[in-house]
C-alpha atoms as a PDB file:
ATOM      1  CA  UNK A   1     133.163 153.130 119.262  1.00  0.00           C
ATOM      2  CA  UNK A   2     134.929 150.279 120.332  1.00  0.00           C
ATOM      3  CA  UNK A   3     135.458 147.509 117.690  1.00  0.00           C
ATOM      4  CA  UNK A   4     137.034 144.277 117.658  1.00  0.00           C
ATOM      5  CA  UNK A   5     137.678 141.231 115.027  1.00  0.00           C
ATOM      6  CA  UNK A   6     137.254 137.376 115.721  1.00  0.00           C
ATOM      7  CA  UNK A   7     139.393 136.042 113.299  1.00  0.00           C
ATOM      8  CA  UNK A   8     139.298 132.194 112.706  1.00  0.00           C
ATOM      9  CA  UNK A   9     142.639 130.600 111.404  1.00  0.00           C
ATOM     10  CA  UNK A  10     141.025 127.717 110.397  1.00  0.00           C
ATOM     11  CA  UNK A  11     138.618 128.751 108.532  1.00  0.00           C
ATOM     12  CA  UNK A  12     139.226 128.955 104.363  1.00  0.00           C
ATOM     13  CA  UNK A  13     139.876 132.711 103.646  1.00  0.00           C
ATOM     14  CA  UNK A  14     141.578 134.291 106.456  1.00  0.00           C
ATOM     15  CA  UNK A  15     145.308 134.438 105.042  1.00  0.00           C
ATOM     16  CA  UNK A  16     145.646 138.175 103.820  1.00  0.00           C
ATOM     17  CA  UNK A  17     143.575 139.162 106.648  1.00  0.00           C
ATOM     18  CA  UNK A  18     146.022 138.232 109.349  1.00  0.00           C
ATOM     19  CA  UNK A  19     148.343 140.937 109.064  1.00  0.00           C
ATOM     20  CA  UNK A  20     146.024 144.007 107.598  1.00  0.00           C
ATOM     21  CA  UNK A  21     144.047 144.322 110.809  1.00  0.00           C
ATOM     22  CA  UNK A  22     146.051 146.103 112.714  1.00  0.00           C
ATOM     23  CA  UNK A  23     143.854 149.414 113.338  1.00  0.00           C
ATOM     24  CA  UNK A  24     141.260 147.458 115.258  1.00  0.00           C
ATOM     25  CA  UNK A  25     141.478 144.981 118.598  1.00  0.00           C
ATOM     26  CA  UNK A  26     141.906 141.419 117.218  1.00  0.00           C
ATOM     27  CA  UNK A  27     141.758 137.736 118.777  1.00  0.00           C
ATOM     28  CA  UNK A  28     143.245 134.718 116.786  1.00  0.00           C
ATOM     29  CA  UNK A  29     141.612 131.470 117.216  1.00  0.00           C
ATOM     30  CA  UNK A  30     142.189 128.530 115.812  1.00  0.00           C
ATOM     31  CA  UNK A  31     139.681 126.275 117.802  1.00  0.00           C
ATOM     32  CA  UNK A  32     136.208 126.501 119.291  1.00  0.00           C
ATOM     33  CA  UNK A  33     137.270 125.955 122.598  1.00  0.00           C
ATOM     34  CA  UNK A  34     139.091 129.142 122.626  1.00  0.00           C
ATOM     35  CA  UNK A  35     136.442 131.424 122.089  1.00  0.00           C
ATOM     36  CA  UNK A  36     135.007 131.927 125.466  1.00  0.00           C
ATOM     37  CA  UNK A  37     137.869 133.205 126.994  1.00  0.00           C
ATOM     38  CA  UNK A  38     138.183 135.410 123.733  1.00  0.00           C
ATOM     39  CA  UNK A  39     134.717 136.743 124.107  1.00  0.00           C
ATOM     40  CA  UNK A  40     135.154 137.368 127.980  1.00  0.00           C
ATOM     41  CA  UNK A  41     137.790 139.294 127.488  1.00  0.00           C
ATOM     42  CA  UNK A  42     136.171 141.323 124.666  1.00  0.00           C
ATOM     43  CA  UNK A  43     133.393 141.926 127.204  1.00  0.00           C
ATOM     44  CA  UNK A  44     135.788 143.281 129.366  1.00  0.00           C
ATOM     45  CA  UNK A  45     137.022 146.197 126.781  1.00  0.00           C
ATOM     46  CA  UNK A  46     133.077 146.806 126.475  1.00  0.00           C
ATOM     47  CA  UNK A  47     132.882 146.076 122.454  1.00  0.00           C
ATOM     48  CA  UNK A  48     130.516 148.124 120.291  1.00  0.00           C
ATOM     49  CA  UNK A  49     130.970 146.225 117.626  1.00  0.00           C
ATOM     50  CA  UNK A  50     132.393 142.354 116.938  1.00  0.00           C
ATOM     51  CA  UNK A  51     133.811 141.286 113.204  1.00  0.00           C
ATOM     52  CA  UNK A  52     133.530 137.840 112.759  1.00  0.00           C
ATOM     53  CA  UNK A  53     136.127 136.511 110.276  1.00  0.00           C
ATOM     54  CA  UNK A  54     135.390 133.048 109.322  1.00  0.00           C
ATOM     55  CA  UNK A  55     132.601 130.835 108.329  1.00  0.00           C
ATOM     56  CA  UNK A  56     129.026 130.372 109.712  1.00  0.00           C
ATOM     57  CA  UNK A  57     130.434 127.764 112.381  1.00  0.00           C
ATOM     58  CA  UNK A  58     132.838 130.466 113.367  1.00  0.00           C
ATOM     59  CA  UNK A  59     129.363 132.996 113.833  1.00  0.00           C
ATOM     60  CA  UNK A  60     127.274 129.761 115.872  1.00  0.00           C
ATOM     61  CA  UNK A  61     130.076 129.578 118.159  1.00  0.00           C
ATOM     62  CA  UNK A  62     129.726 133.722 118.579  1.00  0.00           C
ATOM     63  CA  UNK A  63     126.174 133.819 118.917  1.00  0.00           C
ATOM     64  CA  UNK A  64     126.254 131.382 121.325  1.00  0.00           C
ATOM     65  CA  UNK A  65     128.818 132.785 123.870  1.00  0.00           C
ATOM     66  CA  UNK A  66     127.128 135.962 122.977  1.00  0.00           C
ATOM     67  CA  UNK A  67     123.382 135.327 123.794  1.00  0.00           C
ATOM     68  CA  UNK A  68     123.421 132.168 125.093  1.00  0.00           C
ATOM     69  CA  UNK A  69     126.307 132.861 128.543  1.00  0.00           C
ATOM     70  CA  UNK A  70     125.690 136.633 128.912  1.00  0.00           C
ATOM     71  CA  UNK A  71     129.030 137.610 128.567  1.00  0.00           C
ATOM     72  CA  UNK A  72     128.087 140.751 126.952  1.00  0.00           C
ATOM     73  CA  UNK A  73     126.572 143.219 129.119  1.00  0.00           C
ATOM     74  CA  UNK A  74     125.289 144.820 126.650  1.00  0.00           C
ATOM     75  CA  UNK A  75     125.165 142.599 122.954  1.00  0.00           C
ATOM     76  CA  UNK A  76     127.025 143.965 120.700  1.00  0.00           C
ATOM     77  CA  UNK A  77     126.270 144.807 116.637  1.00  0.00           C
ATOM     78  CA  UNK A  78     127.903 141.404 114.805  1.00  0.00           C
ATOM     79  CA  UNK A  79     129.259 142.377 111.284  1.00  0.00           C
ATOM     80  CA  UNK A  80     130.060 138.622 109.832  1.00  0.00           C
ATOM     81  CA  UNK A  81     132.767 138.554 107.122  1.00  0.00           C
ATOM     82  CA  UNK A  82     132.714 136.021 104.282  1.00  0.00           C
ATOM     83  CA  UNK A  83     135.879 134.672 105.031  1.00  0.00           C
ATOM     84  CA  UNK A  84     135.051 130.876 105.540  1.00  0.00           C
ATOM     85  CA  UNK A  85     133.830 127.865 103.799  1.00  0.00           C
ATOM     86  CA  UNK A  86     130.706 128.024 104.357  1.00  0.00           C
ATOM     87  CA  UNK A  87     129.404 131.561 104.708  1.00  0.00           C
ATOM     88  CA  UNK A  88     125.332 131.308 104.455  1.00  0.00           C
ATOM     89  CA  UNK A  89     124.426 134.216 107.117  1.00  0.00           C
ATOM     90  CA  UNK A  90     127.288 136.793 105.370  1.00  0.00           C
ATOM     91  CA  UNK A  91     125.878 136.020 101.995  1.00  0.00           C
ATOM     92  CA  UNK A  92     122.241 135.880 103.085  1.00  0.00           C
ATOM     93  CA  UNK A  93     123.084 139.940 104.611  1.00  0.00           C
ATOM     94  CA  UNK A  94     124.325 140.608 101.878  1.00  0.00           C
ATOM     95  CA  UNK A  95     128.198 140.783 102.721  1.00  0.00           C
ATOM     96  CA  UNK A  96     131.003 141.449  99.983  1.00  0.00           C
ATOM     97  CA  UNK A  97     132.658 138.439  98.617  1.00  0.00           C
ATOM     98  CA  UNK A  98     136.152 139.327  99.436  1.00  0.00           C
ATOM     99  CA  UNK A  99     136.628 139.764 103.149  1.00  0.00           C
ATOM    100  CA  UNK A 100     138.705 142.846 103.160  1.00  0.00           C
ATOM    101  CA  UNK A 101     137.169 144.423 100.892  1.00  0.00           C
ATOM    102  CA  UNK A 102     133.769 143.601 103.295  1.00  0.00           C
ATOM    103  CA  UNK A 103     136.097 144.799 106.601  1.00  0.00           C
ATOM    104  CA  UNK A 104     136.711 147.760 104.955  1.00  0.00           C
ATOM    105  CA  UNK A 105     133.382 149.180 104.226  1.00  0.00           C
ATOM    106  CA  UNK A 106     132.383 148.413 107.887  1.00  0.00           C
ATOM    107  CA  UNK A 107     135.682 150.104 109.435  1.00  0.00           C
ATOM    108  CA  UNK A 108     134.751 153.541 106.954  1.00  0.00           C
ATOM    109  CA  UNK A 109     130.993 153.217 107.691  1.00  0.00           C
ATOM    110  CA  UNK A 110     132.113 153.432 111.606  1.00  0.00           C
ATOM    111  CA  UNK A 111     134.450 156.189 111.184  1.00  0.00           C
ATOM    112  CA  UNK A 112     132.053 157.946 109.345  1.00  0.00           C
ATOM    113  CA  UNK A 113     129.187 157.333 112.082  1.00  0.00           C
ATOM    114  CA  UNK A 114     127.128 155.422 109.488  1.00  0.00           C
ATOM    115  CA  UNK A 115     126.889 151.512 110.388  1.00  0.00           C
ATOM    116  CA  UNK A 116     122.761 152.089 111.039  1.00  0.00           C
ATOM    117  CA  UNK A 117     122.493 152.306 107.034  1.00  0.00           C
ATOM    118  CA  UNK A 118     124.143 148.822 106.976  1.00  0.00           C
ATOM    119  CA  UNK A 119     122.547 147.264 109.653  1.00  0.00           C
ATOM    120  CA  UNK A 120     120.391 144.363 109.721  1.00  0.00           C
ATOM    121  CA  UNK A 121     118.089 142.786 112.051  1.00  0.00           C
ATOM    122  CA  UNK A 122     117.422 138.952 111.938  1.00  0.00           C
ATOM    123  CA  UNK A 123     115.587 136.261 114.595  1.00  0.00           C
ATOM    124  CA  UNK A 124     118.654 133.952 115.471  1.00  0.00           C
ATOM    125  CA  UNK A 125     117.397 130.440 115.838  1.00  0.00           C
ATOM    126  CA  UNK A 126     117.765 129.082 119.694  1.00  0.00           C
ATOM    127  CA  UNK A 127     118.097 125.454 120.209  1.00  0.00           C
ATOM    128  CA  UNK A 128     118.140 123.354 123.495  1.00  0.00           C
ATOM    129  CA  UNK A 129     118.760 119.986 123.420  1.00  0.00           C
ATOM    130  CA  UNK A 130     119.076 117.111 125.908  1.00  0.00           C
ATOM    131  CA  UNK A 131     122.896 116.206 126.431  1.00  0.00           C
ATOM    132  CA  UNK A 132     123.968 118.357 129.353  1.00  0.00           C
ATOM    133  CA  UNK A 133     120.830 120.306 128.989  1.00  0.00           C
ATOM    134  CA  UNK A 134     122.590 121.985 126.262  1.00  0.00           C
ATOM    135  CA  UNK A 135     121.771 125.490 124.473  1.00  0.00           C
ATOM    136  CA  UNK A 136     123.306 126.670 121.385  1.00  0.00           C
ATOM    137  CA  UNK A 137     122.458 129.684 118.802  1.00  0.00           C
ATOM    138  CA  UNK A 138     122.304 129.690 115.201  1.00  0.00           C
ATOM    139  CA  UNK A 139     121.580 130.881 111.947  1.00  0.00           C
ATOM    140  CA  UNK A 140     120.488 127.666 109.882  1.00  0.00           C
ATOM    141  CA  UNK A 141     119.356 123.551 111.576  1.00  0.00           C
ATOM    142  CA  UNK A 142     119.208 120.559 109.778  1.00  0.00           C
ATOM    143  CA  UNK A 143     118.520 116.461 111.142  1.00  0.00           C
ATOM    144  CA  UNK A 144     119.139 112.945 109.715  1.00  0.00           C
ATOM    145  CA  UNK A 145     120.027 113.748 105.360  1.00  0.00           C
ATOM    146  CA  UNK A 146     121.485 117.339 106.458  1.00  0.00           C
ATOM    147  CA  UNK A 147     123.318 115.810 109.026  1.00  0.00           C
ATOM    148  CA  UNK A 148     125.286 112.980 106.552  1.00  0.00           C
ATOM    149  CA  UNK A 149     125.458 114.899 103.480  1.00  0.00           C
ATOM    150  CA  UNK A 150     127.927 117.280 105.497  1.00  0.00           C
ATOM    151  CA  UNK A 151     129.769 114.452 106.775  1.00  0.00           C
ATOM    152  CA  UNK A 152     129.969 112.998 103.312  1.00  0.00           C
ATOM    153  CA  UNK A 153     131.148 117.041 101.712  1.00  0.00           C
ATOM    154  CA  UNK A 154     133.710 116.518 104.505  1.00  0.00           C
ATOM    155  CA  UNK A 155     134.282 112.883 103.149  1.00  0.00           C
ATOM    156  CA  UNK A 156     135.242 113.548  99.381  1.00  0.00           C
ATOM    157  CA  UNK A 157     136.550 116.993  99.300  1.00  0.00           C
ATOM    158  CA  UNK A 158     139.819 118.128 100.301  1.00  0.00           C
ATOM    159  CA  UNK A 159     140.149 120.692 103.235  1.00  0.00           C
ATOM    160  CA  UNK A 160     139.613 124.378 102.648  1.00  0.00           C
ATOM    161  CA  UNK A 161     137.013 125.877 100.366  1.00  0.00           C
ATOM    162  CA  UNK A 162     135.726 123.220  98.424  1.00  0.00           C
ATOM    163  CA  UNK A 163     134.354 121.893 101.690  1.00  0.00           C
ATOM    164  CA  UNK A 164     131.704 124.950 101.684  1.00  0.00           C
ATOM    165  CA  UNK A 165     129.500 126.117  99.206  1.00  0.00           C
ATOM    166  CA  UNK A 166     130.589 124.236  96.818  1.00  0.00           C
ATOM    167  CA  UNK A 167     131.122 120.851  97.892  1.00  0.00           C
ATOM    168  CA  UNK A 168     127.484 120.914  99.580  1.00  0.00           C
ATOM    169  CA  UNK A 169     126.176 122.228  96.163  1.00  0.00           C
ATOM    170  CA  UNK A 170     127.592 119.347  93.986  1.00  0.00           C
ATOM    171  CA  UNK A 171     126.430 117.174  96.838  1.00  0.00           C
ATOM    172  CA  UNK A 172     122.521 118.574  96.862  1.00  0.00           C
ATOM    173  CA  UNK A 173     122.276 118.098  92.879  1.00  0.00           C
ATOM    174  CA  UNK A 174     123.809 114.594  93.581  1.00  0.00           C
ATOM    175  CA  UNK A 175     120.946 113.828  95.897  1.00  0.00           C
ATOM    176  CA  UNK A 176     118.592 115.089  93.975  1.00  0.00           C
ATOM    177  CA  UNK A 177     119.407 113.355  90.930  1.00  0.00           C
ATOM    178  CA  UNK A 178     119.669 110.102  93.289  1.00  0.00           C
ATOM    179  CA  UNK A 179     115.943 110.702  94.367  1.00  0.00           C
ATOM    180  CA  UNK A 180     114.785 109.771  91.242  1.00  0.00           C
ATOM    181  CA  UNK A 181     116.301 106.616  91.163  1.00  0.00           C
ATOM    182  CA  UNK A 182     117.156 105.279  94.541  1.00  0.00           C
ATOM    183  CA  UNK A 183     115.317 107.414  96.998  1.00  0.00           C
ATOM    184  CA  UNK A 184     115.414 105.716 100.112  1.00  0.00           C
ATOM    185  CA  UNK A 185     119.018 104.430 100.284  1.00  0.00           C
ATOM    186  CA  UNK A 186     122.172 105.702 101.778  1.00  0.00           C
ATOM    187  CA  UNK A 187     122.190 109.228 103.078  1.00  0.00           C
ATOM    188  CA  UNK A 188     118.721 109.455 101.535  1.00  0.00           C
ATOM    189  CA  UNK A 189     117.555 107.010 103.994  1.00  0.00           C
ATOM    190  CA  UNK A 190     114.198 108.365 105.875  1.00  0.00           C
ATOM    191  CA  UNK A 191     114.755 109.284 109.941  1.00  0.00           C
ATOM    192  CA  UNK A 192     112.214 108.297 112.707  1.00  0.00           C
ATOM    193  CA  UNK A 193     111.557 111.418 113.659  1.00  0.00           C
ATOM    194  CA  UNK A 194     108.698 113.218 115.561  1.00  0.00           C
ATOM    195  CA  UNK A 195     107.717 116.750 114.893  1.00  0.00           C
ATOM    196  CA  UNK A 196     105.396 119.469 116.494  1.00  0.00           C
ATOM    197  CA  UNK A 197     104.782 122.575 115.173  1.00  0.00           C
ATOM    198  CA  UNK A 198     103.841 124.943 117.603  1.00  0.00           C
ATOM    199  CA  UNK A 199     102.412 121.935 119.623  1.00  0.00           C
ATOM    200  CA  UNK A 200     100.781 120.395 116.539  1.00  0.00           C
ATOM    201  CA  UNK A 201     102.170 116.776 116.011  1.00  0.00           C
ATOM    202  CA  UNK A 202     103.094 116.506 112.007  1.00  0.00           C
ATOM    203  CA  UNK A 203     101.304 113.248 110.858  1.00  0.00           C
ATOM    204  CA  UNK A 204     104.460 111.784 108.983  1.00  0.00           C
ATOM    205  CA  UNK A 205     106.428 108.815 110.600  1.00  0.00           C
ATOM    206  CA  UNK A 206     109.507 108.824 109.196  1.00  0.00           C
ATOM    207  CA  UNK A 207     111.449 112.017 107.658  1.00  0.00           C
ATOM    208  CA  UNK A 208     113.672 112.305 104.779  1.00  0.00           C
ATOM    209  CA  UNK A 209     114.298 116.264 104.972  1.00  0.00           C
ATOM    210  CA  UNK A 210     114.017 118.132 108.415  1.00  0.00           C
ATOM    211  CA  UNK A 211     115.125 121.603 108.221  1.00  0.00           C
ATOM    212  CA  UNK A 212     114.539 125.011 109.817  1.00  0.00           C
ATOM    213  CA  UNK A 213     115.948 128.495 109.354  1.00  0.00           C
ATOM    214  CA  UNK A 214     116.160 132.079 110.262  1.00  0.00           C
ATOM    215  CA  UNK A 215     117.857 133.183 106.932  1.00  0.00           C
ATOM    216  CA  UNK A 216     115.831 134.165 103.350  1.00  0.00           C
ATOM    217  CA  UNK A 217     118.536 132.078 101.444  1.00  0.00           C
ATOM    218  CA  UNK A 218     120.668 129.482 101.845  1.00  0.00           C
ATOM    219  CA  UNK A 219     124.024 128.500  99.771  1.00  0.00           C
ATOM    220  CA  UNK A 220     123.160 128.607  95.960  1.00  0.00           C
ATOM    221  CA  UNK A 221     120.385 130.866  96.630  1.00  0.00           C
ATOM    222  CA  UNK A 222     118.150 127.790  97.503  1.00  0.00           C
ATOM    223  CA  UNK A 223     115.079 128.540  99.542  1.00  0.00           C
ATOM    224  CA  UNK A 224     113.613 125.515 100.616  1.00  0.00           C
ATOM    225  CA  UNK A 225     110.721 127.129 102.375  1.00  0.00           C
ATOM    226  CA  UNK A 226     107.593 128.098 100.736  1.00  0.00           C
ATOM    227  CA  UNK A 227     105.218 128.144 103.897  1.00  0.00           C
ATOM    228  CA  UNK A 228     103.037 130.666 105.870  1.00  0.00           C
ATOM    229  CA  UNK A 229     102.485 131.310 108.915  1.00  0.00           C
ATOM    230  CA  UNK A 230     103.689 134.508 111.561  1.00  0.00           C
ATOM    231  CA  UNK A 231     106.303 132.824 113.215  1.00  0.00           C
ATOM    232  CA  UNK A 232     110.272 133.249 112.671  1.00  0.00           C
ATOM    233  CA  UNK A 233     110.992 130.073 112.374  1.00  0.00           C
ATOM    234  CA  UNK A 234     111.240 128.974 108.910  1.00  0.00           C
ATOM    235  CA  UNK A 235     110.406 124.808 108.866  1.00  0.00           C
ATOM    236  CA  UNK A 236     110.018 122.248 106.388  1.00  0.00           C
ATOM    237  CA  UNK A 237     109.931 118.556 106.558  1.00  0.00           C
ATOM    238  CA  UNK A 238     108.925 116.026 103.662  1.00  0.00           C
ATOM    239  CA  UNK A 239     108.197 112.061 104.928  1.00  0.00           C
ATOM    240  CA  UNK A 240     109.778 109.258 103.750  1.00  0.00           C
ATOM    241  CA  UNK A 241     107.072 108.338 101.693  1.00  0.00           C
ATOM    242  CA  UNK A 242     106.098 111.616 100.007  1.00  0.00           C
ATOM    243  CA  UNK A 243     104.273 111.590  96.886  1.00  0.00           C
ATOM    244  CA  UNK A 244     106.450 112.064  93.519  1.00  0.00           C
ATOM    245  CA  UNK A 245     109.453 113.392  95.867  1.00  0.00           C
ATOM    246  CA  UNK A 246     111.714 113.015  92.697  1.00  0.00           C
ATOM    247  CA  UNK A 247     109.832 115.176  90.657  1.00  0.00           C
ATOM    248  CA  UNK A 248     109.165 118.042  93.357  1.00  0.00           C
ATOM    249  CA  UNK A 249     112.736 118.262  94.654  1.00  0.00           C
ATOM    250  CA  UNK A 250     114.189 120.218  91.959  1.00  0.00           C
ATOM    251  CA  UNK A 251     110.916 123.010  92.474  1.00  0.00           C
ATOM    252  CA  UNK A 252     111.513 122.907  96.449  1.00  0.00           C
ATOM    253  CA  UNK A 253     115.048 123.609  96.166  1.00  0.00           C
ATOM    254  CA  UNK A 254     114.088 127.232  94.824  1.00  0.00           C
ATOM    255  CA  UNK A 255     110.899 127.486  97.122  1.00  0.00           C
ATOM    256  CA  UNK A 256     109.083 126.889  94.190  1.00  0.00           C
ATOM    257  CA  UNK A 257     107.069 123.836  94.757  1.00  0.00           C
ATOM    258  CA  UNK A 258     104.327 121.573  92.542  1.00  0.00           C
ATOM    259  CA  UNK A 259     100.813 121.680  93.139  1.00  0.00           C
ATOM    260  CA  UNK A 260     100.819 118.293  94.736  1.00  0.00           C
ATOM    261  CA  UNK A 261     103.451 118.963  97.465  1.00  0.00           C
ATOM    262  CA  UNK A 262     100.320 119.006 100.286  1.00  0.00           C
ATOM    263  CA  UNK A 263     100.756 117.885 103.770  1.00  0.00           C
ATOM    264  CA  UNK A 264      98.382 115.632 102.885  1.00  0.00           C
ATOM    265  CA  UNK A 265     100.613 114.012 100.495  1.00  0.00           C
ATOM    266  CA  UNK A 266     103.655 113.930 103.314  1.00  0.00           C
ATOM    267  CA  UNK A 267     105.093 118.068 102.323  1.00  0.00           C
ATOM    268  CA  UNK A 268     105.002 120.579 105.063  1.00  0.00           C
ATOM    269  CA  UNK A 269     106.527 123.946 105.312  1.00  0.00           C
ATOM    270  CA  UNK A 270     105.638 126.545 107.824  1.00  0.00           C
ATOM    271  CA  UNK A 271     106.363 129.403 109.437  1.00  0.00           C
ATOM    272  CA  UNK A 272     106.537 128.889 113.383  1.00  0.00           C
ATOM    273  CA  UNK A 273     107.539 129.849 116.468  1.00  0.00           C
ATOM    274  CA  UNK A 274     108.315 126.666 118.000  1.00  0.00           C
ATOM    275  CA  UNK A 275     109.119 123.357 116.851  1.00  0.00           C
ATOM    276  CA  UNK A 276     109.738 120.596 119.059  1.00  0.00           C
ATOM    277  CA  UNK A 277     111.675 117.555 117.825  1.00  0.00           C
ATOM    278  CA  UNK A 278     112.792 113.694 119.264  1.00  0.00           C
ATOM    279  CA  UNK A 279     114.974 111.648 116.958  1.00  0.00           C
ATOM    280  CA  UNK A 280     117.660 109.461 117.389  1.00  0.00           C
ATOM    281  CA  UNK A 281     119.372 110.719 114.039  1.00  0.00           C
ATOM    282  CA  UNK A 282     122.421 113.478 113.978  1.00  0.00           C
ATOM    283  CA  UNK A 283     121.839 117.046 113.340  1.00  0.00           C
ATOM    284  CA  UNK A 284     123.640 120.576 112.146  1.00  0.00           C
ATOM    285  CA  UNK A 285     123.956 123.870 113.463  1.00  0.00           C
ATOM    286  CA  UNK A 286     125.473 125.947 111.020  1.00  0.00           C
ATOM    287  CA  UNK A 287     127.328 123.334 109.559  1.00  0.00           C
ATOM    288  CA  UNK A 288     128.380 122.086 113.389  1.00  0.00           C
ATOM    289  CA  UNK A 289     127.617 118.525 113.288  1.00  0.00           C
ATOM    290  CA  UNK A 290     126.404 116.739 116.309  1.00  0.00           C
ATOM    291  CA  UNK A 291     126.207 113.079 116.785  1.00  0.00           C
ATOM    292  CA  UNK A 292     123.614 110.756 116.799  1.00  0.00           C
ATOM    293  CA  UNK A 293     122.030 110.004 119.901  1.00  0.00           C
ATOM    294  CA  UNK A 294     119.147 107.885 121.171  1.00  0.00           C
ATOM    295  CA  UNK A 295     115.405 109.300 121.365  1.00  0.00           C
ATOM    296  CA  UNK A 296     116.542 113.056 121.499  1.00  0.00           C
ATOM    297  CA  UNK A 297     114.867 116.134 122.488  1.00  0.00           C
ATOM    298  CA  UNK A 298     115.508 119.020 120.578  1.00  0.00           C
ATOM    299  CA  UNK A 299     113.699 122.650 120.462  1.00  0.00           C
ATOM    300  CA  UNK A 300     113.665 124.939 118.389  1.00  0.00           C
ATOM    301  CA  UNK A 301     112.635 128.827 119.384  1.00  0.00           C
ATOM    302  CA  UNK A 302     113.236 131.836 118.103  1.00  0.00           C
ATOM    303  CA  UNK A 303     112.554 134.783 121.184  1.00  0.00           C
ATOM    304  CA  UNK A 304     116.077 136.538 120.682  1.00  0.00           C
ATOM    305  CA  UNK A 305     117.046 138.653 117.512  1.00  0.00           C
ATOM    306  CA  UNK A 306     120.362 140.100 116.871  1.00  0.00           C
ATOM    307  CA  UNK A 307     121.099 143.490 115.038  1.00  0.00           C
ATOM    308  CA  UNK A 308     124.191 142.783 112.056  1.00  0.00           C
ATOM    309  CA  UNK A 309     125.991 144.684 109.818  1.00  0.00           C
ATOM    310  CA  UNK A 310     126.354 144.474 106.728  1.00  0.00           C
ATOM    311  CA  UNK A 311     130.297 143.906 105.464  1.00  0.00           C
END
């Protein structure tokens, strides 16, 4: 089997990893824009399977030279390592907190011909969008509040780890408390945004929370999602002018939410296969932050899945 390691120097917990990883091909990076040539020449060498060593940006900038430009002949198994700041997908597989520790249960479970009992199989989220007719692959999406309250982690925290889980956990409780007293100001401000659901237009104007996953969890165990429906796509979005949204935030952190959180009363949360969305707000992949940008069209699909391992 031939395995290789990503390893992101810029991400927060890659120091004692640089040097220990010498029994497997390895490819330093220390900037997006030097991944595709990394991953082209990992397709050359035919890789089994691909370590990623860094946060979930590091993994959105993999999945998207993996499944997105068809470098891969044939798409290899992904073990992600929790070695960044923010490290939703690892955590959400269920991947060891320490990073070596993680590496070296994959390495032994190769050697040993056993990485089936620690693989994983998850829908990865596809979005294209209109600037340059863009596509991009992800784990986790998030427009307008998402959008600024990463920009404001990245504001008032200091570089490294505190930047990640964290920093955007002290940041959601700030938010929430804020709802109850200001909650339409600042970052809480609503978005014009339209949204349709597997061609259904949502009836709700303006947006405060627009958000859509292929995970079970996100940082802090939260699990904003509470919907049905058959389709991969996990979605919620609550309007501006919800009913009582200071008193249901705390329940729909935990996908746990009040009896009056109807989409009648501005609360919707489904599972779909397609959601279709123009705003002229900013929006996340994976923590990737993309900049505002006038009447937007961005969709959201999930046709492609991608088989992890478990570190």
């Amino acid at each position: 089997m031939q395995i290789a390691l990503i390893n992101n120097l810029r991400a927060g917990r890659n120091d004692r990893l640089v040097t220990s990883l010498l029994e497997v091909l390895h490819v330093e990076t220390d900037r997006a824009g030097a991944l595709p040539e990394a991953m082209e020449d990992l397709a050359r060498r035919e890789i089994d399977l691909l370590i990623v060593n860094g946060g979930d940006g590091t993994l959105q900038h993999a999945l998207t030279e993996i499944l997105a430009n068809d470098v891969f002949e044939k798409v290899p198994l992904i073990a992600p390592l929790r070695g960044g700041r923010t490290n939703m997908t690892a955590v959400d597989l269920g991947a060891h907190r320490n990073p070596v520790t993680g590496l070296r249960a994959v390495l032994d479970a190769a050697r040993r011909g056993r990485l089936h009992e620690r693989q994983v199989t998850r829908p990865v989220l596809r979005l294209r969008f209109d600037r340059g007719r863009r596509v991009e692959y992800g784990m986790f999406f998030g427009a307008g509040t998402i959008h600024r309250a990463i920009e404001l982690v990245h504001d008032i925290f200091p570089a490294g780890r505190t930047q990640g889980a964290l920093g955007a956990g002290l940041v959601t409780l700030a938010l929430v408390m804020k709802t109850i007293w200001r909650p339409r100001d600042g970052i809480l401000t609503p978005d014009k945004i339209e949204a349709r659901l597997d061609g259904r237009l949502i009836e709700q104007g303006e947006l405060r929370l627009t958000i859509a996953s292929t995970l079970r969890r996100l940082f802090w165990r939260l699990d904003p999602f509470w919907g049905e429906g058959r389709g991969s796509i996990r979605f919620t979005c609550i309007a501006g002018d919800a009913h009582h949204f200071g008193r249901a935030a705390p329940g729909l952190l935990w996908g746990r939410p009040p009896a009056f959180t109807t989409t009648e009363n501005g609360y919707t949360s489904e599972n779909v296969s397609n959601a279709e969305l123009r705003l002229s707000c900013g929006f996340t992949i994976d923590g990737e932050l993309f900049a505002p940008r006038e009447d937007e069209v961005v969709t959201l699909t999930s046709d492609t899945r991608a088989s992890f391992v478990r570190a």
